[in-house]
PDB file of N, CA and C in Angstrom:
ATOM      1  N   UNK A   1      45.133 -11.756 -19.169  1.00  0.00           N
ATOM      2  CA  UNK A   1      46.365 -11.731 -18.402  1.00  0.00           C
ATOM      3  C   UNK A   1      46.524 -10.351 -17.758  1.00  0.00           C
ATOM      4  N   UNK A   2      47.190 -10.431 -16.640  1.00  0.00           N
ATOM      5  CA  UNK A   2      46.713  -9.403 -15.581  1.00  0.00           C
ATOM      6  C   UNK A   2      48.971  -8.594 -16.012  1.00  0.00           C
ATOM      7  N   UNK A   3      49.186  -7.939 -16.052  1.00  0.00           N
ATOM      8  CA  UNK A   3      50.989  -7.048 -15.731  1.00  0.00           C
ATOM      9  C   UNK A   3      50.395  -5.850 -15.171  1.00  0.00           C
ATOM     10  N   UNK A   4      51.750  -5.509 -15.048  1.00  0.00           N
ATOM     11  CA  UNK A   4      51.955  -4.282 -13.992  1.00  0.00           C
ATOM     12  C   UNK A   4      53.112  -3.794 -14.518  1.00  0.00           C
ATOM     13  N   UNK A   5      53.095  -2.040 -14.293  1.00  0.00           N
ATOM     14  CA  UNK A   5      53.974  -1.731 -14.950  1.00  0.00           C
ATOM     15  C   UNK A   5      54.253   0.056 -13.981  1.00  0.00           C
ATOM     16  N   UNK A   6      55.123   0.644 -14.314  1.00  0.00           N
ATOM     17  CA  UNK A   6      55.703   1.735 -13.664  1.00  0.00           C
ATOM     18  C   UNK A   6      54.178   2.765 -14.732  1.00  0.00           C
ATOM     19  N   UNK A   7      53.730   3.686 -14.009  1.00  0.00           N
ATOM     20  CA  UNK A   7      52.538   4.586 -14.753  1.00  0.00           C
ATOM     21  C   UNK A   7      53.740   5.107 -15.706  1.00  0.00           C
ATOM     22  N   UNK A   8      52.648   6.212 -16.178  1.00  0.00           N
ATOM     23  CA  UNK A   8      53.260   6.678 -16.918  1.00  0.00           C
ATOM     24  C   UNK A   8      52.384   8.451 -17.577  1.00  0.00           C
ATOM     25  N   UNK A   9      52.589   9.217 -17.457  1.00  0.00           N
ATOM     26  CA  UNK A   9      51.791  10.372 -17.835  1.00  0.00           C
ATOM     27  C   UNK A   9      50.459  10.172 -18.395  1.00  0.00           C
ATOM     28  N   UNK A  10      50.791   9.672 -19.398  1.00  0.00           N
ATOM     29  CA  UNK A  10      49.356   9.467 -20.452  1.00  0.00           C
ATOM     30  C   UNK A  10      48.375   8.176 -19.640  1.00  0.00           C
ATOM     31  N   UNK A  11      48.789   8.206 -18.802  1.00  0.00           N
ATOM     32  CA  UNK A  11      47.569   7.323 -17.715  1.00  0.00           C
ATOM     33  C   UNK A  11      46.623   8.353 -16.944  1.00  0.00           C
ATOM     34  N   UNK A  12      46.761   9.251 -16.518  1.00  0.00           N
ATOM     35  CA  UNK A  12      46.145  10.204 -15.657  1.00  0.00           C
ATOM     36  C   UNK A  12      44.639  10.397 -15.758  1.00  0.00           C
ATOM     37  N   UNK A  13      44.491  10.696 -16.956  1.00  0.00           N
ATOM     38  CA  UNK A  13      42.943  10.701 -17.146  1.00  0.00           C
ATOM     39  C   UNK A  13      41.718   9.337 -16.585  1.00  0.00           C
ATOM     40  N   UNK A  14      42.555   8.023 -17.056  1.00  0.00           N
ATOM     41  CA  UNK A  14      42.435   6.868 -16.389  1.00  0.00           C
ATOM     42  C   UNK A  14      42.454   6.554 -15.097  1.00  0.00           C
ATOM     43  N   UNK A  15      43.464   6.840 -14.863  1.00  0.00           N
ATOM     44  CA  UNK A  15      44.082   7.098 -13.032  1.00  0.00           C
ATOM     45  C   UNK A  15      43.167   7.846 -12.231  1.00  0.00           C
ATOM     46  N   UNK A  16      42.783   9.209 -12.884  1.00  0.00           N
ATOM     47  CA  UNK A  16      41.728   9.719 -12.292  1.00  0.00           C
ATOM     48  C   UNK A  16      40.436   9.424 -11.743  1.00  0.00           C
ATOM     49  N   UNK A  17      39.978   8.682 -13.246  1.00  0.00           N
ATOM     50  CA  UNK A  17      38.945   8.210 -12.998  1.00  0.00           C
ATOM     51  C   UNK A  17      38.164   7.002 -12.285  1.00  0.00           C
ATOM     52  N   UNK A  18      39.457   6.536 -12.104  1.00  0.00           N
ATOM     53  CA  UNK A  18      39.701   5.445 -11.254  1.00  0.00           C
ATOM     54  C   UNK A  18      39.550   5.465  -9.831  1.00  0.00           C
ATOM     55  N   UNK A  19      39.885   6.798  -9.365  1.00  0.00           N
ATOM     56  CA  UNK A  19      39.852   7.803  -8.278  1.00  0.00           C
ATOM     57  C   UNK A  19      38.504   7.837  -7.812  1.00  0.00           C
ATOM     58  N   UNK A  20      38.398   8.529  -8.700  1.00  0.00           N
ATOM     59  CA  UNK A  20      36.840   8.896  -8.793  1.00  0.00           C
ATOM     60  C   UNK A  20      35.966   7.948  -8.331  1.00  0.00           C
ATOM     61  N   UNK A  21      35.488   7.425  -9.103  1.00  0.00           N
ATOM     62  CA  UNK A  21      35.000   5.898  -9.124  1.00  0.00           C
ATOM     63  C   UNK A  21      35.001   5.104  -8.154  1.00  0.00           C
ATOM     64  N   UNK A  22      35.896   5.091  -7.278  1.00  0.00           N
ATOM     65  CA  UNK A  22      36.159   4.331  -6.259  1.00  0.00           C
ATOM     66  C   UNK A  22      36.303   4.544  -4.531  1.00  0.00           C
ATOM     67  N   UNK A  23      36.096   6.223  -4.653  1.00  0.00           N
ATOM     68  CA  UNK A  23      36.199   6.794  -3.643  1.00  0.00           C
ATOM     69  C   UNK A  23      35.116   6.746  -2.856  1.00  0.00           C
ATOM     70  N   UNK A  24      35.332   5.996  -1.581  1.00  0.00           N
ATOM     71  CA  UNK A  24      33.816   6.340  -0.350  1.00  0.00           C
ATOM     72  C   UNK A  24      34.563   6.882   0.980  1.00  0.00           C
ATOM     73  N   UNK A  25      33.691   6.795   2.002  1.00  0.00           N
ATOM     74  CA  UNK A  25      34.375   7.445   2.955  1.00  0.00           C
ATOM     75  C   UNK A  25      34.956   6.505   3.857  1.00  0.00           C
ATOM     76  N   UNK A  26      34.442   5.326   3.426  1.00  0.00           N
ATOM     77  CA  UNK A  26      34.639   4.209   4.435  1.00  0.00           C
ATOM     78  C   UNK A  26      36.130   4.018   4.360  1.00  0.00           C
ATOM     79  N   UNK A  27      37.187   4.424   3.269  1.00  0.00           N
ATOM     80  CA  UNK A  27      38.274   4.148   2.762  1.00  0.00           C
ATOM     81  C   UNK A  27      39.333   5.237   2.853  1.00  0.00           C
ATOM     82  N   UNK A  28      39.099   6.436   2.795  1.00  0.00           N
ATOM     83  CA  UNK A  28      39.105   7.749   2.943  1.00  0.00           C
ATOM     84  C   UNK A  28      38.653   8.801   3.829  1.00  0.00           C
ATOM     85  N   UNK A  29      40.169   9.289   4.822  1.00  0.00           N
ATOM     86  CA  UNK A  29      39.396  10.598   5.622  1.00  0.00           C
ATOM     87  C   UNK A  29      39.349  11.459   4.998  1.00  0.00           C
ATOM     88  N   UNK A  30      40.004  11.992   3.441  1.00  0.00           N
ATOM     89  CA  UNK A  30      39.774  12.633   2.643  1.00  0.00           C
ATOM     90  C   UNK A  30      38.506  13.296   1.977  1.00  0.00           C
ATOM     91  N   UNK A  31      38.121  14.491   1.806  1.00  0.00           N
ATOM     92  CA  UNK A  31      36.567  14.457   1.167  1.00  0.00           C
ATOM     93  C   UNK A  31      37.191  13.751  -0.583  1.00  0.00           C
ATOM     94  N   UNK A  32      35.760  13.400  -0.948  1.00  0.00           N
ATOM     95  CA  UNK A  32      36.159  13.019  -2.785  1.00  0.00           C
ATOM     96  C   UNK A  32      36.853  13.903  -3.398  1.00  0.00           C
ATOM     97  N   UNK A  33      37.680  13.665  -4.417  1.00  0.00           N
ATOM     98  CA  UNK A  33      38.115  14.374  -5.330  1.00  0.00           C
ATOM     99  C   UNK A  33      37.021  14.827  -6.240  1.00  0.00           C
ATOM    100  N   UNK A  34      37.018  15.754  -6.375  1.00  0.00           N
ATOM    101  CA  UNK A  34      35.853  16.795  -7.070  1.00  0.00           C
ATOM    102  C   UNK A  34      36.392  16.113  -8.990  1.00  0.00           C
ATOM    103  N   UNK A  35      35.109  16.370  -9.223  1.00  0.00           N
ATOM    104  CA  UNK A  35      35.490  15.649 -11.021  1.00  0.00           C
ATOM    105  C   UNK A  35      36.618  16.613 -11.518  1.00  0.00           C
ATOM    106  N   UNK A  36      37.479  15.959 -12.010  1.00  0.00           N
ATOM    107  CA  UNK A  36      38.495  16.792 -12.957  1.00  0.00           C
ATOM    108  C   UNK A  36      39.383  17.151 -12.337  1.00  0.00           C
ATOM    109  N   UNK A  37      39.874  16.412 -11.131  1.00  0.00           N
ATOM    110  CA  UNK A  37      41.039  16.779 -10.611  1.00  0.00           C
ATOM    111  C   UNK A  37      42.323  15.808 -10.848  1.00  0.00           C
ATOM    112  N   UNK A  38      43.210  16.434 -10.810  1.00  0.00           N
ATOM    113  CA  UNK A  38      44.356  15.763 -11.780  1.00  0.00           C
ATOM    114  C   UNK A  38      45.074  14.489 -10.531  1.00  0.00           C
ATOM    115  N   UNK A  39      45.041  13.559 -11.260  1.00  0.00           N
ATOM    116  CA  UNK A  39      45.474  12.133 -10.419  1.00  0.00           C
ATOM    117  C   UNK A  39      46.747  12.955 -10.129  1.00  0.00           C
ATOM    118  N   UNK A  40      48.321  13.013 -11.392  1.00  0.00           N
ATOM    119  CA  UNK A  40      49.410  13.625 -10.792  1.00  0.00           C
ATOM    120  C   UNK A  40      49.332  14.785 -10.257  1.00  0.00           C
ATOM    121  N   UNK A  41      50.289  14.923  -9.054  1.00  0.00           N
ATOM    122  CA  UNK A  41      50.639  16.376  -8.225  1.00  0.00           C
ATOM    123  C   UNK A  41      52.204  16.443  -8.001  1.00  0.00           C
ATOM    124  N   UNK A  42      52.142  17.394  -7.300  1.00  0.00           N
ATOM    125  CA  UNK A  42      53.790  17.082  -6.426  1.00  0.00           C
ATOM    126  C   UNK A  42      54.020  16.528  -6.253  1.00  0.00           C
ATOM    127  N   UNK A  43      52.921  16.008  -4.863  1.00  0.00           N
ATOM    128  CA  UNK A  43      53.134  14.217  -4.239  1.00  0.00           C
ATOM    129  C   UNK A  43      52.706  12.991  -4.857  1.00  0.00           C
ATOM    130  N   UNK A  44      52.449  12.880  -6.050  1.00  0.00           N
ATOM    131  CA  UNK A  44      51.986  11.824  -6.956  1.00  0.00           C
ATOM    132  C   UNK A  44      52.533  12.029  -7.985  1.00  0.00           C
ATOM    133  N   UNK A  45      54.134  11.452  -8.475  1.00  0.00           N
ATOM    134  CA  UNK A  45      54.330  11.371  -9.854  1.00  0.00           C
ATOM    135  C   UNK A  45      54.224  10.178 -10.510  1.00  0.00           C
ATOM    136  N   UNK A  46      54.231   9.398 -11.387  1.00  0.00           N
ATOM    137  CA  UNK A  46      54.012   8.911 -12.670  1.00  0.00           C
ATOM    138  C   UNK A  46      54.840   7.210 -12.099  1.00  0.00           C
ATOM    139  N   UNK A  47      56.157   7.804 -11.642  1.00  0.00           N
ATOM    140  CA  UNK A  47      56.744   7.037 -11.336  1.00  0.00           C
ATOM    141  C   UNK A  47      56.709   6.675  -9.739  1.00  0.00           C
ATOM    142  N   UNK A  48      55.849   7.320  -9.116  1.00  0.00           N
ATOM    143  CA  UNK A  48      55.511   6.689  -7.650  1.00  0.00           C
ATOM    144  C   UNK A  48      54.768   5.589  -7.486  1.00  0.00           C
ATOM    145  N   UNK A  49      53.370   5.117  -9.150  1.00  0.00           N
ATOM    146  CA  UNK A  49      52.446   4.748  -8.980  1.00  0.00           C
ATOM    147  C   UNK A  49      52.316   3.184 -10.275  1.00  0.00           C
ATOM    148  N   UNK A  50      52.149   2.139  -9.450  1.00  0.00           N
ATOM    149  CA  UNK A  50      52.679   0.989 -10.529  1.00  0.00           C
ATOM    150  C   UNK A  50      51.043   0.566 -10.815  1.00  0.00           C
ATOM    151  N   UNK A  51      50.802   0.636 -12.280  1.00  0.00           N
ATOM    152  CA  UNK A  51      49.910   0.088 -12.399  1.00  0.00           C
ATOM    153  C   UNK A  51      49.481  -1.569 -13.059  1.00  0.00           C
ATOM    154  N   UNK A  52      48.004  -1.520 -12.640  1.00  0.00           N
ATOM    155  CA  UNK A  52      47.967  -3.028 -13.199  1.00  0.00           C
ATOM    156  C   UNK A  52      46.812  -3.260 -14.836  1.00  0.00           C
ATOM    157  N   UNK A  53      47.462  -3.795 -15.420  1.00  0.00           N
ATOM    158  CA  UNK A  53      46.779  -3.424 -17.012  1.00  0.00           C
ATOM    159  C   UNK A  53      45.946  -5.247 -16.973  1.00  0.00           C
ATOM    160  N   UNK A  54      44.881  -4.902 -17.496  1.00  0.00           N
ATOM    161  CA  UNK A  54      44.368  -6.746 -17.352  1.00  0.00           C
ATOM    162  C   UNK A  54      43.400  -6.002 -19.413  1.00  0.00           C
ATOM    163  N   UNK A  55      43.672  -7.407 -20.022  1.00  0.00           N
ATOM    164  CA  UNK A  55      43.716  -6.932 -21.605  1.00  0.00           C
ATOM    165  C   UNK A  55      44.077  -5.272 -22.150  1.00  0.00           C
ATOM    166  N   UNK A  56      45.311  -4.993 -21.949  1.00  0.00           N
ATOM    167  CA  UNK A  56      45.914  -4.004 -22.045  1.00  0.00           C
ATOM    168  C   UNK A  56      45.340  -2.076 -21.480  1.00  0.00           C
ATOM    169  N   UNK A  57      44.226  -2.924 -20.716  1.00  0.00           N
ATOM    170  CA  UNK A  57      43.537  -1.643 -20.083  1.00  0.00           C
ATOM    171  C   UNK A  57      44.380  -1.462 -18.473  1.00  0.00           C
ATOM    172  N   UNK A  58      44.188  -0.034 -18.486  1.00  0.00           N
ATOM    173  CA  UNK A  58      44.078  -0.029 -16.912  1.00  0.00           C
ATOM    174  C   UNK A  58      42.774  -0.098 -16.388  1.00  0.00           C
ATOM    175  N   UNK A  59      43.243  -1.342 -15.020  1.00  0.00           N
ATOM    176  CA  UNK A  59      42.710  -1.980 -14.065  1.00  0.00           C
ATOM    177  C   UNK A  59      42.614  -1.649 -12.560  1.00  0.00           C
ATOM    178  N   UNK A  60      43.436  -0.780 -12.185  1.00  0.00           N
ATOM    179  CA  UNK A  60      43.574  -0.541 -11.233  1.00  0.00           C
ATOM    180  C   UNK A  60      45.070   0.260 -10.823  1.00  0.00           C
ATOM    181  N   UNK A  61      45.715   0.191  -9.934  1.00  0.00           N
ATOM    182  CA  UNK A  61      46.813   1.047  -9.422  1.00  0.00           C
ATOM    183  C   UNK A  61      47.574   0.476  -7.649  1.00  0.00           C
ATOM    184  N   UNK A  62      48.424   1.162  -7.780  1.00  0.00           N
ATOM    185  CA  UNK A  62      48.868   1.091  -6.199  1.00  0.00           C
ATOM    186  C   UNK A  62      50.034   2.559  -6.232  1.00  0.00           C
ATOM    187  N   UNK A  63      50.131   3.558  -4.980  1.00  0.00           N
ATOM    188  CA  UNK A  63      50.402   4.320  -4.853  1.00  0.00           C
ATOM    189  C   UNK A  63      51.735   4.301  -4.247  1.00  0.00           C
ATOM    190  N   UNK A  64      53.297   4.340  -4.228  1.00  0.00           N
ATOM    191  CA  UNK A  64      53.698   4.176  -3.426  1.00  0.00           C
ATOM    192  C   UNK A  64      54.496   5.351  -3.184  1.00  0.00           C
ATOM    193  N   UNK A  65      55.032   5.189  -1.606  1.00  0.00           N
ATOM    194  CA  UNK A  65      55.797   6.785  -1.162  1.00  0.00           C
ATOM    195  C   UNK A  65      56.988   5.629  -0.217  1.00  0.00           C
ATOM    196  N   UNK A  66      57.482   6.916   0.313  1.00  0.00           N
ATOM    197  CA  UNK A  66      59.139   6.584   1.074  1.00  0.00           C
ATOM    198  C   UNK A  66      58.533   6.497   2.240  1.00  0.00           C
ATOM    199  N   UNK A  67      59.586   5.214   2.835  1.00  0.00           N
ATOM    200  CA  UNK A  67      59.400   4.992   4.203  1.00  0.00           C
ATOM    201  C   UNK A  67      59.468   6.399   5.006  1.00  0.00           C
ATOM    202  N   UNK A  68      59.493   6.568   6.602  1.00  0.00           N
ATOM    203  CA  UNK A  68      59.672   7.636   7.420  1.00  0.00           C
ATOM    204  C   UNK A  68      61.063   8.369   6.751  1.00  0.00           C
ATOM    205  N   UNK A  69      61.472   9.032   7.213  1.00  0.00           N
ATOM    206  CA  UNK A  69      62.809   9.837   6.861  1.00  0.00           C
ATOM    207  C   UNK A  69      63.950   9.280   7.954  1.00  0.00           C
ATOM    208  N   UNK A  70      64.086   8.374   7.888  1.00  0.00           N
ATOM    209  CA  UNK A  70      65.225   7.543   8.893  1.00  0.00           C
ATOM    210  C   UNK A  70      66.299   6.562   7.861  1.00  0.00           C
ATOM    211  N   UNK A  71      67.132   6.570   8.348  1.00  0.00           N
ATOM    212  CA  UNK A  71      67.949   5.580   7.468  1.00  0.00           C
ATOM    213  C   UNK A  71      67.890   4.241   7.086  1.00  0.00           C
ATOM    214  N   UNK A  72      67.020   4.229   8.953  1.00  0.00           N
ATOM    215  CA  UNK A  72      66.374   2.396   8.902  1.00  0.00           C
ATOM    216  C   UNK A  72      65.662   2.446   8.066  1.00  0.00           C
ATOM    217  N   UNK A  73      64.650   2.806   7.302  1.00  0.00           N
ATOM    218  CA  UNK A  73      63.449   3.175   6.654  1.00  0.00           C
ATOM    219  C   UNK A  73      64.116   2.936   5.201  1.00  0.00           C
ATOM    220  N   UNK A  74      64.736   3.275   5.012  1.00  0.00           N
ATOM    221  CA  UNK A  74      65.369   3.416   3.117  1.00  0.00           C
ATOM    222  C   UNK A  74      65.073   2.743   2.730  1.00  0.00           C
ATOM    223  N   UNK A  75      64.577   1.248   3.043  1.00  0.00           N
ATOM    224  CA  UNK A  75      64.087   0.310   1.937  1.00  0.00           C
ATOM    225  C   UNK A  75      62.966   0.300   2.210  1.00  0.00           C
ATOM    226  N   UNK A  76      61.599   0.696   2.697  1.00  0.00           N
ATOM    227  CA  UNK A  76      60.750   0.701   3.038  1.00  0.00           C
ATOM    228  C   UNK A  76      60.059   1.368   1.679  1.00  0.00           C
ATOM    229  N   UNK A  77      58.913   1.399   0.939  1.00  0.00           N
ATOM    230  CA  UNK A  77      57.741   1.817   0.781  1.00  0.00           C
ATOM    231  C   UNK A  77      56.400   1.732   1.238  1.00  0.00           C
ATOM    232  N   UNK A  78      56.102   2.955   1.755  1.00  0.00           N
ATOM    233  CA  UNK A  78      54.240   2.935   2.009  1.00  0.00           C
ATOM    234  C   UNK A  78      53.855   2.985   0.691  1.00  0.00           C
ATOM    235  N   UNK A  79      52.843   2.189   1.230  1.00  0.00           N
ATOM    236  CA  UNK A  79      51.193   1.847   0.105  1.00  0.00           C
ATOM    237  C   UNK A  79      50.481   2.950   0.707  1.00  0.00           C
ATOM    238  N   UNK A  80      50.664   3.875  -0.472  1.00  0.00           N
ATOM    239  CA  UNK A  80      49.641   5.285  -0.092  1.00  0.00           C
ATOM    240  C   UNK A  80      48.126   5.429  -0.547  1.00  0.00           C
ATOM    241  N   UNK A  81      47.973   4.327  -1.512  1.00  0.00           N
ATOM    242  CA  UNK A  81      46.653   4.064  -2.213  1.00  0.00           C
ATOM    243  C   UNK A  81      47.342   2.960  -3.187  1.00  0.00           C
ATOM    244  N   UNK A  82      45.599   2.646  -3.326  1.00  0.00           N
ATOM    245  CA  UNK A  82      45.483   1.332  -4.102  1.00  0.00           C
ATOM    246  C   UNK A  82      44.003   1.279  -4.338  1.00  0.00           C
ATOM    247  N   UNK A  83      43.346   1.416  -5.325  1.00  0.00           N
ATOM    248  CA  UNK A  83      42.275   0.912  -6.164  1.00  0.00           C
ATOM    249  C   UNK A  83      42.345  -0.037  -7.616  1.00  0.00           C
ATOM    250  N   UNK A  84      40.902  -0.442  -7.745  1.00  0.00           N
ATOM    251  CA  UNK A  84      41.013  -1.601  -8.753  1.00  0.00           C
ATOM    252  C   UNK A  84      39.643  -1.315  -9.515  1.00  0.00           C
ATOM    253  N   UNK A  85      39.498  -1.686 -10.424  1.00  0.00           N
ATOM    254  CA  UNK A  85      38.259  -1.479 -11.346  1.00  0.00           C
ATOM    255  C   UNK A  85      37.945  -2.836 -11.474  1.00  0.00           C
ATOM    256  N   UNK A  86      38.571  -3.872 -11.080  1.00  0.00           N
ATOM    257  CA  UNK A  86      37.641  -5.255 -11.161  1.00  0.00           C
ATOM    258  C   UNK A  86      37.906  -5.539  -9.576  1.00  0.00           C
ATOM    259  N   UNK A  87      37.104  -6.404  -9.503  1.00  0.00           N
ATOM    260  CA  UNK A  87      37.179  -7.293  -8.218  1.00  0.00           C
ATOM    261  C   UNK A  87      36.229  -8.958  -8.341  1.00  0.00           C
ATOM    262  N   UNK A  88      36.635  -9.571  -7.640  1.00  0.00           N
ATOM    263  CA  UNK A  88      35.923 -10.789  -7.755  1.00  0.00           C
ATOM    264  C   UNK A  88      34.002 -10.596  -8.037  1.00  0.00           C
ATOM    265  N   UNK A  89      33.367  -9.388  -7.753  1.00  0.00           N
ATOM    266  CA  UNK A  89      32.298  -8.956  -7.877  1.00  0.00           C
ATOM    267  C   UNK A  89      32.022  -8.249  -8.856  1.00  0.00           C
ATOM    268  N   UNK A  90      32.993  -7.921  -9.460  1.00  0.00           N
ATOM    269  CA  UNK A  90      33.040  -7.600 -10.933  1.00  0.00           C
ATOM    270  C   UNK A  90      32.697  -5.928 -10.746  1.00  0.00           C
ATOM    271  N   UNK A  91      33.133  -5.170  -9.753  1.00  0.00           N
ATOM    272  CA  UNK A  91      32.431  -3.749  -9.533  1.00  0.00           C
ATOM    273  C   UNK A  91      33.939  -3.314  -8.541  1.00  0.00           C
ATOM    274  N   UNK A  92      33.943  -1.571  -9.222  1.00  0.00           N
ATOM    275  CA  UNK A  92      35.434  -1.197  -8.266  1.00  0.00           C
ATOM    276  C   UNK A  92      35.331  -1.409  -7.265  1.00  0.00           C
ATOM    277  N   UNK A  93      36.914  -1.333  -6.391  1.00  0.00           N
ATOM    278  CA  UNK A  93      37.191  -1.351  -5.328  1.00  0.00           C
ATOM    279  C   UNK A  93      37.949  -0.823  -4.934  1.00  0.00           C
ATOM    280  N   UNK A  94      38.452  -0.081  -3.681  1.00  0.00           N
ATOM    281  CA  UNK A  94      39.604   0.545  -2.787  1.00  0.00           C
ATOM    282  C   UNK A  94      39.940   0.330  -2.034  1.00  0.00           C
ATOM    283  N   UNK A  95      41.384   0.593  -1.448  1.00  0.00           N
ATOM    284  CA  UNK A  95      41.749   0.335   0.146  1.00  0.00           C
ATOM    285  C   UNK A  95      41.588  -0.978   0.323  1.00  0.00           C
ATOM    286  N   UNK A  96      41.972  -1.942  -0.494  1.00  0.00           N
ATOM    287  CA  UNK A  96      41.977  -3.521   0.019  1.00  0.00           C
ATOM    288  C   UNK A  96      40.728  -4.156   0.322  1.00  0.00           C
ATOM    289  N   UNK A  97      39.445  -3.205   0.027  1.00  0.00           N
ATOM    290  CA  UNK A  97      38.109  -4.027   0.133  1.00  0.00           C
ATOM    291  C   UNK A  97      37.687  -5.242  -0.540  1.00  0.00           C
ATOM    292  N   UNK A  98      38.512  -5.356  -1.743  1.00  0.00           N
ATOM    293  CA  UNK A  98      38.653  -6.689  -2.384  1.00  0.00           C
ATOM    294  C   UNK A  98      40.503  -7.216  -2.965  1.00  0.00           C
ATOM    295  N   UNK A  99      40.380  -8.468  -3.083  1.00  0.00           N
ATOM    296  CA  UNK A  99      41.201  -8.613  -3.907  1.00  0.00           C
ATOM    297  C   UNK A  99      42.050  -8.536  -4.983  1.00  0.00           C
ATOM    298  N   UNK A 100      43.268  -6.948  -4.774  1.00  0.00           N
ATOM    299  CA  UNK A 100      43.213  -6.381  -6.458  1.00  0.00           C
ATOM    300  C   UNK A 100      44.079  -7.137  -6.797  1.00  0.00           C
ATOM    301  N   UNK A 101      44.169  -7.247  -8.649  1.00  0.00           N
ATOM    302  CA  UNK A 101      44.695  -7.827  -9.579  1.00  0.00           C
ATOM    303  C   UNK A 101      46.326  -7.904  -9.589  1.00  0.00           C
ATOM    304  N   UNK A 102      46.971  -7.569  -8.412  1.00  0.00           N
ATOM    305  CA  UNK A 102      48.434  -7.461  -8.791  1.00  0.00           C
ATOM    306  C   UNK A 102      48.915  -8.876  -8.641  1.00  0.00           C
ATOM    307  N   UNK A 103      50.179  -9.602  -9.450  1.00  0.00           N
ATOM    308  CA  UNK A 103      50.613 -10.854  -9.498  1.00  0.00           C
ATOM    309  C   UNK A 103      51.475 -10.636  -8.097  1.00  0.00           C
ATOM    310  N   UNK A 104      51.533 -12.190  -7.735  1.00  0.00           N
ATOM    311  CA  UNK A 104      51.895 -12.648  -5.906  1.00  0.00           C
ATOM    312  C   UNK A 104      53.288 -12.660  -6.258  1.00  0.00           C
ATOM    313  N   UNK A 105      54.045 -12.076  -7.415  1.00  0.00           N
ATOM    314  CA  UNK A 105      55.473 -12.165  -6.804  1.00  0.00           C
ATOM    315  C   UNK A 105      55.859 -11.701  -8.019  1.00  0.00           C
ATOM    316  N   UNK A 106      57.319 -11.362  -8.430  1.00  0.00           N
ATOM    317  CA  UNK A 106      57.582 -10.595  -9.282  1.00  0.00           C
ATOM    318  C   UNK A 106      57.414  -9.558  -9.908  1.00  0.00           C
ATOM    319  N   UNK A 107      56.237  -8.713  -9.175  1.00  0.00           N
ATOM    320  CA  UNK A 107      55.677  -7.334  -9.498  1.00  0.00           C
ATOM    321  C   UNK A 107      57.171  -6.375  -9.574  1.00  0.00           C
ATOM    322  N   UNK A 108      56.678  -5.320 -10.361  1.00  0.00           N
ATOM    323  CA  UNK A 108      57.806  -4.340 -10.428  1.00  0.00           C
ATOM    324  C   UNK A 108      58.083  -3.612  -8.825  1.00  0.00           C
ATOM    325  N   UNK A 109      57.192  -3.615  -8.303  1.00  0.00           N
ATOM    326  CA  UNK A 109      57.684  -3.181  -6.609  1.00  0.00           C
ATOM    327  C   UNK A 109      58.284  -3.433  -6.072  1.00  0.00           C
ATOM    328  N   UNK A 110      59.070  -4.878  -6.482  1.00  0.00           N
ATOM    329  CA  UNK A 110      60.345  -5.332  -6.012  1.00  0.00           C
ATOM    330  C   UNK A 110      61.737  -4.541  -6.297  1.00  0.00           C
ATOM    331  N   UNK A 111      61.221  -4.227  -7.571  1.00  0.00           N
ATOM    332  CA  UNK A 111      62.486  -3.570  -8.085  1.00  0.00           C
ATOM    333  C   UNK A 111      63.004  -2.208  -7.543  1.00  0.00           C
ATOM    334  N   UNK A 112      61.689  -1.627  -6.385  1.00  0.00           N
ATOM    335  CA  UNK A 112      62.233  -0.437  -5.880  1.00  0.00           C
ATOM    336  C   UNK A 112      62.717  -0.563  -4.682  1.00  0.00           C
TER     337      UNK A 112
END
C-alpha cells in the first residue's frame, strides 16, 4: 500500500538520496547535487515536501512552493520537484518520466 504524508526531518538522508539517484540532465538545468548535500535548505523545508511511503519506506517525494507573489496566486502550488524510487520498470525516476506512486485523490496536497 502506497500513503503520503507531510516529510518530516528525519527523512533527509532518504530524501537525499533519492536526489541523488535520480538526477540526469535530461530533467534538470541544475548540475547534480554533489554526494552529501543536504535535501533541506532555506528553500526546502520538511513541510514544503509530501512524501510517498509504499511498505513503510520512502518511495519517492514531490516538492512543493507558492504560487507567483500575486493574490490571484494564493491558492496555487508549484511542483518544484518530484522523484520516485519505483516506477512501473521497477528503476528510479524524475520529473514525471514515469508514473509516481502518489494516490489519484485525497493526497495531503489538497489540504494545502
Amino acid at each position: 500500500m502506497i500513503t503520503t504524508r507531510t516529510a518530516r526531518a528525519e527523512d533527509e538522508a532518504v530524501l537525499a538520496r533519492i536526489d541523488e539517484r535520480t538526477w540526469t540532465p535530461a530533467v534538470s538545468p541544475a548540475p547534480a547535487p554533489p554526494p552529501g548535500t543536504p535535501f533541506f535548505d532555506d528553500g526546502t523545508r520538511p513541510e514544503d515536501v509530501l512524501v510517498a511511503e509504499h511498505g513503510g519506506a520512502v518511495a519517492g517525494y514531490v516538492r512543493l512552493g507558492e504560487g507567483f507573489g500575486i493574490p490571484a496566486h494564493r491558492h496555487v502550488a508549484v511542483l518544484g520537484g518530484l522523484a520516485s524510487t519505483r516506477s512501473d520498470s521497477g528503476s528510479a525516476s524524475r520529473g514525471g518520466s514515469s508514473t509516481p506512486p502518489w494516490p489519484k485523490r485525497g493526497s495531503a496536497a489538497r489540504a494545502r
